[in-house]
C-alpha atoms as a PDB file:
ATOM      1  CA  UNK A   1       4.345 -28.856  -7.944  1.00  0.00           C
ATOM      2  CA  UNK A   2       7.918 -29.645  -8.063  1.00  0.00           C
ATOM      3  CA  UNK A   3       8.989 -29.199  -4.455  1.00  0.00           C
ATOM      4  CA  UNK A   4      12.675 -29.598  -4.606  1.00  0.00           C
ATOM      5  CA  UNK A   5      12.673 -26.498  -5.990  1.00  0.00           C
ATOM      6  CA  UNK A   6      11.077 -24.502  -3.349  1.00  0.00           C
ATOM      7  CA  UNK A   7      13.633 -25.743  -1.012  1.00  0.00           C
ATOM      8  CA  UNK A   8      16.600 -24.897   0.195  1.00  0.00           C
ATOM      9  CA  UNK A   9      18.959 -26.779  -0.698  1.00  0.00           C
ATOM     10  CA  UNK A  10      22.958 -26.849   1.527  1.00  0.00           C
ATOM     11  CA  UNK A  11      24.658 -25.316  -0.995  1.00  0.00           C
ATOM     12  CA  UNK A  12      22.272 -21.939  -1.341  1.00  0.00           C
ATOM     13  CA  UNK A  13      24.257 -19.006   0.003  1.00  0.00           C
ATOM     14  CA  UNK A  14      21.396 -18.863   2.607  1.00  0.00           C
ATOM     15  CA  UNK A  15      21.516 -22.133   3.756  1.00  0.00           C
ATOM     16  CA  UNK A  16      24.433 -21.892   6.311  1.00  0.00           C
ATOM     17  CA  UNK A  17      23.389 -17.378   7.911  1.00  0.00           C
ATOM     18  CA  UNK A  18      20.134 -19.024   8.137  1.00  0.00           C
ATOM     19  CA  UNK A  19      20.787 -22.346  10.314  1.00  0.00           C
ATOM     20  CA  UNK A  20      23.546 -20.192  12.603  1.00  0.00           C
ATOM     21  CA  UNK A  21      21.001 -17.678  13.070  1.00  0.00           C
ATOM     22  CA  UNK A  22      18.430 -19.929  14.381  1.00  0.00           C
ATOM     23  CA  UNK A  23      20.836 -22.676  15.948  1.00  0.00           C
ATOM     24  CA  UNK A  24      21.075 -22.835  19.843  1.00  0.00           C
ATOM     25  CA  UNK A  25      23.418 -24.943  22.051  1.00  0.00           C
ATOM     26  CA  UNK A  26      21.033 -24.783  24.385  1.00  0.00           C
ATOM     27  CA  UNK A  27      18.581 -27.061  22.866  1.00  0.00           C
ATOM     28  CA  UNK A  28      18.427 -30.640  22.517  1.00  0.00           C
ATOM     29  CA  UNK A  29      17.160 -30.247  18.821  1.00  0.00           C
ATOM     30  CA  UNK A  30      20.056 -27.831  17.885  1.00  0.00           C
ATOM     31  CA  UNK A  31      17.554 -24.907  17.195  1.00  0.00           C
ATOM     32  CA  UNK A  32      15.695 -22.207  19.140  1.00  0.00           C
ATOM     33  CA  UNK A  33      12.381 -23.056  18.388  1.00  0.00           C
ATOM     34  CA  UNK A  34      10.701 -20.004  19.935  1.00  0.00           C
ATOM     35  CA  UNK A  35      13.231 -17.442  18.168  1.00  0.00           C
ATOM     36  CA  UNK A  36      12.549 -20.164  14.812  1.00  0.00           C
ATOM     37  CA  UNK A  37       8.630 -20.056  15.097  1.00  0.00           C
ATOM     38  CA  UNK A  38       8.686 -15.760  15.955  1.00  0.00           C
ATOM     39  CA  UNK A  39      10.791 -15.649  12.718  1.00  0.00           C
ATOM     40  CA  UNK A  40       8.037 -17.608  10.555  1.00  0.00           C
ATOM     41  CA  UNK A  41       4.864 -15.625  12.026  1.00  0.00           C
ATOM     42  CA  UNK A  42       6.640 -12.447  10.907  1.00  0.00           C
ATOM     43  CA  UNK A  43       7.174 -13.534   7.573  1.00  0.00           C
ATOM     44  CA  UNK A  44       3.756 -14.648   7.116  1.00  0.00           C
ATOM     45  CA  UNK A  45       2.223 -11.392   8.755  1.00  0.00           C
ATOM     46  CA  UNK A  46       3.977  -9.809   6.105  1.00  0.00           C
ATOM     47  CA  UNK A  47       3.120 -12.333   3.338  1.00  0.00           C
ATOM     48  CA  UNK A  48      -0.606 -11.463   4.335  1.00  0.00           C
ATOM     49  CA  UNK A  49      -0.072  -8.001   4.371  1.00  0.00           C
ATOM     50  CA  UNK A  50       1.393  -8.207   0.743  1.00  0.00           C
ATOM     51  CA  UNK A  51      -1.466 -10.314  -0.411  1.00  0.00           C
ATOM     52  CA  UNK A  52      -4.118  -7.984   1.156  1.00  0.00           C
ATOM     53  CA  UNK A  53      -2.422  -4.963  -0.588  1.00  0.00           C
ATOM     54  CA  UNK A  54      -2.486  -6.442  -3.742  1.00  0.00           C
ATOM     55  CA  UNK A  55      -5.631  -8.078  -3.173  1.00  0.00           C
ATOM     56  CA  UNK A  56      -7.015  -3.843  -2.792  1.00  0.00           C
ATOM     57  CA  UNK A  57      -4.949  -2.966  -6.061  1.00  0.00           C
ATOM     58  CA  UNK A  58      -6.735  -6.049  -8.000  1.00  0.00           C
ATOM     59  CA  UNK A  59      -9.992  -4.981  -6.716  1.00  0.00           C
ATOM     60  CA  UNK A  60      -9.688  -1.115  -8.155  1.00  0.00           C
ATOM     61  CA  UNK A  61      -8.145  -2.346 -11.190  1.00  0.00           C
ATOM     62  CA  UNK A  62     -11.607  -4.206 -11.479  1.00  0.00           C
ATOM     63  CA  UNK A  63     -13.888  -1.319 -10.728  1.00  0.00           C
ATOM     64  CA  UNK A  64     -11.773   0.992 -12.987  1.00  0.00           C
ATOM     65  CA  UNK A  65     -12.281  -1.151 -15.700  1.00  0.00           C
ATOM     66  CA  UNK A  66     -15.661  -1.981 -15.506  1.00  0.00           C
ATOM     67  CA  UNK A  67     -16.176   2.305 -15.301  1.00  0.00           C
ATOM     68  CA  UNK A  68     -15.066   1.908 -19.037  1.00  0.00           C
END
């Protein structure tokens, strides 16, 4: 797995919305890590939810096919 390429590099479009969205003065590291972390559950709640759905799609694909 090449993993420079899954990530983000300073230049990406994305790089600079994403670090002002999550940066706080506030905190010695720069970054909210509460807001950060609440960010990254959601996306993987909805990663899991995408993988469950087409987890159920793969699964009646199967069973229709074995029907034939």
């Amino acid at each position: 797995m090449n993993i420079k390429k899954r990530l983000i590099s300073k230049e990406d479009p994305d790089y600079s919305p994403i670090s002002d969205y999550i940066s706080s003065t506030e905190s010695v590291v720069g970054i909210d890590a509460r807001h950060t972390h609440i960010i990254i559950i959601k996306k993987l709640i909805q990663l899991e939810q995408r993988l469950e759905k087409l987890d159920k799609q793969l699964a009646a694909m199967k069973k229709a096919k074995k029907r034939k």
